[in-house]
C-alpha atoms as a PDB file:
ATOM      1  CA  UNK A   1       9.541   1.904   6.690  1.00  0.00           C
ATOM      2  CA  UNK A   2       7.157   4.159   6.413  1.00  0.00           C
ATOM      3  CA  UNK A   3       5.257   6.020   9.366  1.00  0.00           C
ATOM      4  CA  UNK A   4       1.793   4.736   9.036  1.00  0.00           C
ATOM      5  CA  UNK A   5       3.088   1.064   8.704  1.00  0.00           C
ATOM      6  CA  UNK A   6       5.241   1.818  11.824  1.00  0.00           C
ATOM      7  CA  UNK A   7       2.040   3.015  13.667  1.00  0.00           C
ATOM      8  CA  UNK A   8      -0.383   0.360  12.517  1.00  0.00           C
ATOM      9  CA  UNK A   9       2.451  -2.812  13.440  1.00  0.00           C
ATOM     10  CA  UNK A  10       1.485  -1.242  16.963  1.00  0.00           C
ATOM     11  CA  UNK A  11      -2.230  -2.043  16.561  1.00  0.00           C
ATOM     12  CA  UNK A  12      -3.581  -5.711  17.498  1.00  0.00           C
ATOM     13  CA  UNK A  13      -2.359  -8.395  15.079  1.00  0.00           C
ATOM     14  CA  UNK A  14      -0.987  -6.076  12.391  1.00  0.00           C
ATOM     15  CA  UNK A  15       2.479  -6.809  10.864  1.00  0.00           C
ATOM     16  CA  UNK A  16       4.804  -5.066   8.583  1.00  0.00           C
ATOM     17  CA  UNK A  17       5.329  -6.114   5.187  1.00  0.00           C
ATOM     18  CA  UNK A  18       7.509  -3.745   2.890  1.00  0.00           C
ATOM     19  CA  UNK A  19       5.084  -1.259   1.268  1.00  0.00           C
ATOM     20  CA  UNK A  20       2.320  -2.447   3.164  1.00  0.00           C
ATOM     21  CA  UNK A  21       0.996  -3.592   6.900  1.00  0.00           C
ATOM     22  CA  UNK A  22      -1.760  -6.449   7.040  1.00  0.00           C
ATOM     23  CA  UNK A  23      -3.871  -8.028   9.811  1.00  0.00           C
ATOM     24  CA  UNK A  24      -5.970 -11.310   9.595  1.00  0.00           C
ATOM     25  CA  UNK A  25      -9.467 -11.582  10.605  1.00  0.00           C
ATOM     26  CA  UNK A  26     -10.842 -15.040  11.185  1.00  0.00           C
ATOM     27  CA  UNK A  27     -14.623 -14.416  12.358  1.00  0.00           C
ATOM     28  CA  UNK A  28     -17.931 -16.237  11.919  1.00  0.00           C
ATOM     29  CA  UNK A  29     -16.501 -18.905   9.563  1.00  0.00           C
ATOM     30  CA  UNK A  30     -15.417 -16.058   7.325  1.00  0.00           C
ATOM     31  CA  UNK A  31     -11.483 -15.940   7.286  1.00  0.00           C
ATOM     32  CA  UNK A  32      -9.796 -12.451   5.554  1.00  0.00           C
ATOM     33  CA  UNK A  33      -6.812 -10.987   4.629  1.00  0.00           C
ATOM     34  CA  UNK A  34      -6.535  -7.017   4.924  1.00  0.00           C
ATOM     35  CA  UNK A  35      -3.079  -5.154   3.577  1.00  0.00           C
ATOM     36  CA  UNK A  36      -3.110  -1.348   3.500  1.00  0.00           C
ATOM     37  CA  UNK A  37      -0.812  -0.107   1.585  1.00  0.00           C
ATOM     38  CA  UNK A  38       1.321   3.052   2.459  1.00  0.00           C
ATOM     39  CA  UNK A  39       2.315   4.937  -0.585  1.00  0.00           C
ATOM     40  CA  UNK A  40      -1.449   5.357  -2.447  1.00  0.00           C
ATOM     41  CA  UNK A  41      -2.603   4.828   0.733  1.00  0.00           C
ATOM     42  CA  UNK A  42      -5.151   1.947  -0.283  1.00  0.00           C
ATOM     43  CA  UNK A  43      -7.159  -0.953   1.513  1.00  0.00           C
ATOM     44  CA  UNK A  44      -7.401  -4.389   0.005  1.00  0.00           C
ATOM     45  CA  UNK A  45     -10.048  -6.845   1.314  1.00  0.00           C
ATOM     46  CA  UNK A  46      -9.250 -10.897   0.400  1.00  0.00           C
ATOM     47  CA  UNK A  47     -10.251 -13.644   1.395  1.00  0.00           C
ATOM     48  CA  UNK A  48      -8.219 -16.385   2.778  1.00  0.00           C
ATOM     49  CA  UNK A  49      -9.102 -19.985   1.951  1.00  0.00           C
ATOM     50  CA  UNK A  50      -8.789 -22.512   4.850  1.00  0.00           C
ATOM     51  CA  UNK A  51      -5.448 -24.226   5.239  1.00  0.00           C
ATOM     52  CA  UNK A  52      -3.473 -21.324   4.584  1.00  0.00           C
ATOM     53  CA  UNK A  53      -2.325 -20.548   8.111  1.00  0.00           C
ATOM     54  CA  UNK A  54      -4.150 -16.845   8.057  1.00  0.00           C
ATOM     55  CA  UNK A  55      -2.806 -16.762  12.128  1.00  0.00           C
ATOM     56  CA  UNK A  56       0.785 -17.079  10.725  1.00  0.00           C
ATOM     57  CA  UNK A  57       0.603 -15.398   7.096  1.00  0.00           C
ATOM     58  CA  UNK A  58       0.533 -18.802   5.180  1.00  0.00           C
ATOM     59  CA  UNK A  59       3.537 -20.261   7.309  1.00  0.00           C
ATOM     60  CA  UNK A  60       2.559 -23.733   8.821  1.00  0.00           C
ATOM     61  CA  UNK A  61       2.976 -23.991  12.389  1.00  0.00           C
ATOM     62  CA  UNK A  62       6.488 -26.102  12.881  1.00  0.00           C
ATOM     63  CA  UNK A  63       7.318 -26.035   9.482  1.00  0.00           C
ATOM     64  CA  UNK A  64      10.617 -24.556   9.005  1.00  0.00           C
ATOM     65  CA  UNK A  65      11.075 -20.635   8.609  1.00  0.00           C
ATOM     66  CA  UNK A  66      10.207 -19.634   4.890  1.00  0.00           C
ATOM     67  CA  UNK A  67       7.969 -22.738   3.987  1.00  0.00           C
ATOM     68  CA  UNK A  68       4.255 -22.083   3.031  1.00  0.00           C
ATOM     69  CA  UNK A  69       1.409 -24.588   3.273  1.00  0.00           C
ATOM     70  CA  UNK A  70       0.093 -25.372   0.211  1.00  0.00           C
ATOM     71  CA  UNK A  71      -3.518 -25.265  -0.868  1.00  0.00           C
ATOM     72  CA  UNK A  72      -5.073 -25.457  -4.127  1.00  0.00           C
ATOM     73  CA  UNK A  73      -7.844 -22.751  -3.099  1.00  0.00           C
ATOM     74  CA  UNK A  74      -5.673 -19.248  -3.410  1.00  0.00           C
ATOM     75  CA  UNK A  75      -6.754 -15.779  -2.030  1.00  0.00           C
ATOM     76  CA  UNK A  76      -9.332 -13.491  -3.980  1.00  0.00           C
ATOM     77  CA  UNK A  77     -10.128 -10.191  -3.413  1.00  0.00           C
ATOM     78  CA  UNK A  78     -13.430  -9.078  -1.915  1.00  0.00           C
ATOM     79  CA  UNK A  79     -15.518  -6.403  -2.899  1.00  0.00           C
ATOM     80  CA  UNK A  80     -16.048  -3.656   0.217  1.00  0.00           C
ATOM     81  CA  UNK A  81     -20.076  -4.413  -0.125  1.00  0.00           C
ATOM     82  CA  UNK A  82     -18.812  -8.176   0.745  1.00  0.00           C
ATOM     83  CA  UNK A  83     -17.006  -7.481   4.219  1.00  0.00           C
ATOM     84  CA  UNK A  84     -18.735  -7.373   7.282  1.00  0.00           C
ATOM     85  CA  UNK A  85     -19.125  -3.639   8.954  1.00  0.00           C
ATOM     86  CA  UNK A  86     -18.069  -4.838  11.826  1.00  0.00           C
ATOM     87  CA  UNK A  87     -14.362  -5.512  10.263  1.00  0.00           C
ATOM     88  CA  UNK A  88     -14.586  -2.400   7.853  1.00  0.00           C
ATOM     89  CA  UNK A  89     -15.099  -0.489  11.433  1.00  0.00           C
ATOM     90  CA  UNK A  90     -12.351  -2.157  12.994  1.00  0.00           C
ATOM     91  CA  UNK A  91     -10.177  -1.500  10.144  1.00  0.00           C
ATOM     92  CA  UNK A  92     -11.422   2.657  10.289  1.00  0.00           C
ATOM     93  CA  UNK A  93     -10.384   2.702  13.435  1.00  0.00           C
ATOM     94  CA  UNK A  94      -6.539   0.778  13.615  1.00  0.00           C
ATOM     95  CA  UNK A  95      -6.137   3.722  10.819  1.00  0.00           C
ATOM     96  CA  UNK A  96      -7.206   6.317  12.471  1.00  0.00           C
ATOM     97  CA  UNK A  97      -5.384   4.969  15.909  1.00  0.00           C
ATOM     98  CA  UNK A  98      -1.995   5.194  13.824  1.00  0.00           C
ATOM     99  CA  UNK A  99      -2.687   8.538  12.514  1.00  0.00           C
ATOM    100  CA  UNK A 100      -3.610   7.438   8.952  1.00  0.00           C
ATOM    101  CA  UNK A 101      -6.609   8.879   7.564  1.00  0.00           C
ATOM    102  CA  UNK A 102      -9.648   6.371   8.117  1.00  0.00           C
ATOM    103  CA  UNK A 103     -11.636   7.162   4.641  1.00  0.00           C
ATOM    104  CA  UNK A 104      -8.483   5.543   2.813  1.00  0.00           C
ATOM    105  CA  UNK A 105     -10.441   2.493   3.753  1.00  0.00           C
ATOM    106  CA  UNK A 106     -13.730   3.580   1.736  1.00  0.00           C
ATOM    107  CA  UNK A 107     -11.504   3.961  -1.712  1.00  0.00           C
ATOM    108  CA  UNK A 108     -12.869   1.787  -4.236  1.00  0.00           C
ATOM    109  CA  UNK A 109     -10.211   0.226  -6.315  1.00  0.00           C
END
């Protein structure tokens, strides 16, 4: 695993998965997705449409381990100009808490 995905599974809600670390945000009717991703050291914004369990990563509470809800809406990706500030901030600043630099989160892909 690598170091910054170590660090930022230490932040609030963040988890480790492979490559990558994600969180969920669920704010103001406005539910996201965020995954950075260690080796180019990107930020990916997406939405998450309702139903899909964005507490538990698309696992259904008491459904058994490995099982996914199903929904016919699927996650998009959001464009940075789309995401509240307030999130983008948080986001700057779980990076820069786990020692990864916090302008990775400005890189337009």
């Amino acid at each position: 695993m690598y170091d910054s995905i170590a660090a930022l599974v230490r932040q609030e809600g963040w988890r480790a998965e492979g490559d990558a670390a994600r969180v969920h945000y669920d704010g103001g009717g406005d539910r996201f997705a965020v995954e950075f991703y260690a080796d180019p050291g990107l930020v990916l914004y997406w939405t998450v449409p309702a139903g899909t369990g964005a507490n538990s990563g698309g696992v259904s509470p008491g459904s058994p381990a490995g099982t996914t809800t199903e929904s016919a809406e699927t996650a998009a990706p959001v464009p940075r100009a789309n995401v509240p500030d307030p999130l983008r901030k948080r986001i700057r600043s779980d990076l820069a808490a786990a020692d990864v630099d916090p302008t990775v989160e400005r890189t337009a892909i």
